[in-house]
Protein backbone atom coordinates (compact mmCIF):
# COMPACT_ATOMS: atom_id res chain seq x y z
CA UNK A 1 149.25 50.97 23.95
CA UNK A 2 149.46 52.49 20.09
CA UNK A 3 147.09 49.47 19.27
CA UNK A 4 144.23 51.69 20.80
CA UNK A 5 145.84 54.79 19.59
CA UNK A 6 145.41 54.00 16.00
CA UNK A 7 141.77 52.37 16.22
CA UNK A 8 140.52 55.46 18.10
CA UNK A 9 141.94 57.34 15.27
CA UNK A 10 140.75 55.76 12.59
CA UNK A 11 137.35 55.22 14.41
CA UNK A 12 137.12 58.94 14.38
CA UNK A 13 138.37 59.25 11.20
CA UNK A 14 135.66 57.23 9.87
CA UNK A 15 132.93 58.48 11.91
CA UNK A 16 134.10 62.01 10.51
CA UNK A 17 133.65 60.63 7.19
CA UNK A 18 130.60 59.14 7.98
CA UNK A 19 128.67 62.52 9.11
CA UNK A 20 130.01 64.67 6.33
CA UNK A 21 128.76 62.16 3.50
CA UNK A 22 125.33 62.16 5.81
CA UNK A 23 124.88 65.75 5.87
CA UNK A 24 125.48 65.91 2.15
CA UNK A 25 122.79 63.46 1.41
CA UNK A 26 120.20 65.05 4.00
CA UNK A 27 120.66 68.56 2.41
CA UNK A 28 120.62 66.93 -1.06
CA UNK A 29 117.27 65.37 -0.31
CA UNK A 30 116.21 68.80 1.34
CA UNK A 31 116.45 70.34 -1.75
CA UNK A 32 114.74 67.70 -4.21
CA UNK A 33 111.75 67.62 -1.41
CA UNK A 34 111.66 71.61 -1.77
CA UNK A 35 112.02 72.18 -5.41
CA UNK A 36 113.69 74.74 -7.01
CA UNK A 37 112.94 78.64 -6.27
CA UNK A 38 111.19 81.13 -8.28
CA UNK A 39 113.06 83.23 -10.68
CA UNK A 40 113.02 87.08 -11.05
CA UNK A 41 110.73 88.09 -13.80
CA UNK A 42 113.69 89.28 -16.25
CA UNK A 43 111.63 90.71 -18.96
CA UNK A 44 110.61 94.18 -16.59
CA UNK A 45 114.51 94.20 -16.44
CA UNK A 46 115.91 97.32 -18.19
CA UNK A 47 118.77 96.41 -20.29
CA UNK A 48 121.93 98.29 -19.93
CA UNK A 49 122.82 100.78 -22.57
CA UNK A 50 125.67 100.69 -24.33
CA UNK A 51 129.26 101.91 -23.60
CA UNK A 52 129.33 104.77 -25.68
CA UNK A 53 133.23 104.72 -26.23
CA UNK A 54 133.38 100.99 -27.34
């Protein structure tokens, strides 16, 4: 029966979408509820000399 053929595909199709957009939005809001990391200090950073043939 291709009838059932395509409504089980585009019932996974759509359930595939449905998880992916999901897990976007759950580690989206995983990252808002965490906030943002702390920086290395940059200043203590030694800068790198200059090429001495440019």
């Amino acid at each position: 029966m291709p009838q059932l053929d395509t409504i089980y595909l585009l019932m996974i199709f759509l359930w595939t979408w449905l998880m992916l957009y999901l897990t976007t939005k759950k580690i989206n809001m995983f990252l808002m509820t965490t906030g943002p990391k702390k920086q290395p200090n940059t200043k203590n950073k030694k800068q790198t000399p200059t090429l001495l043939w440019t």
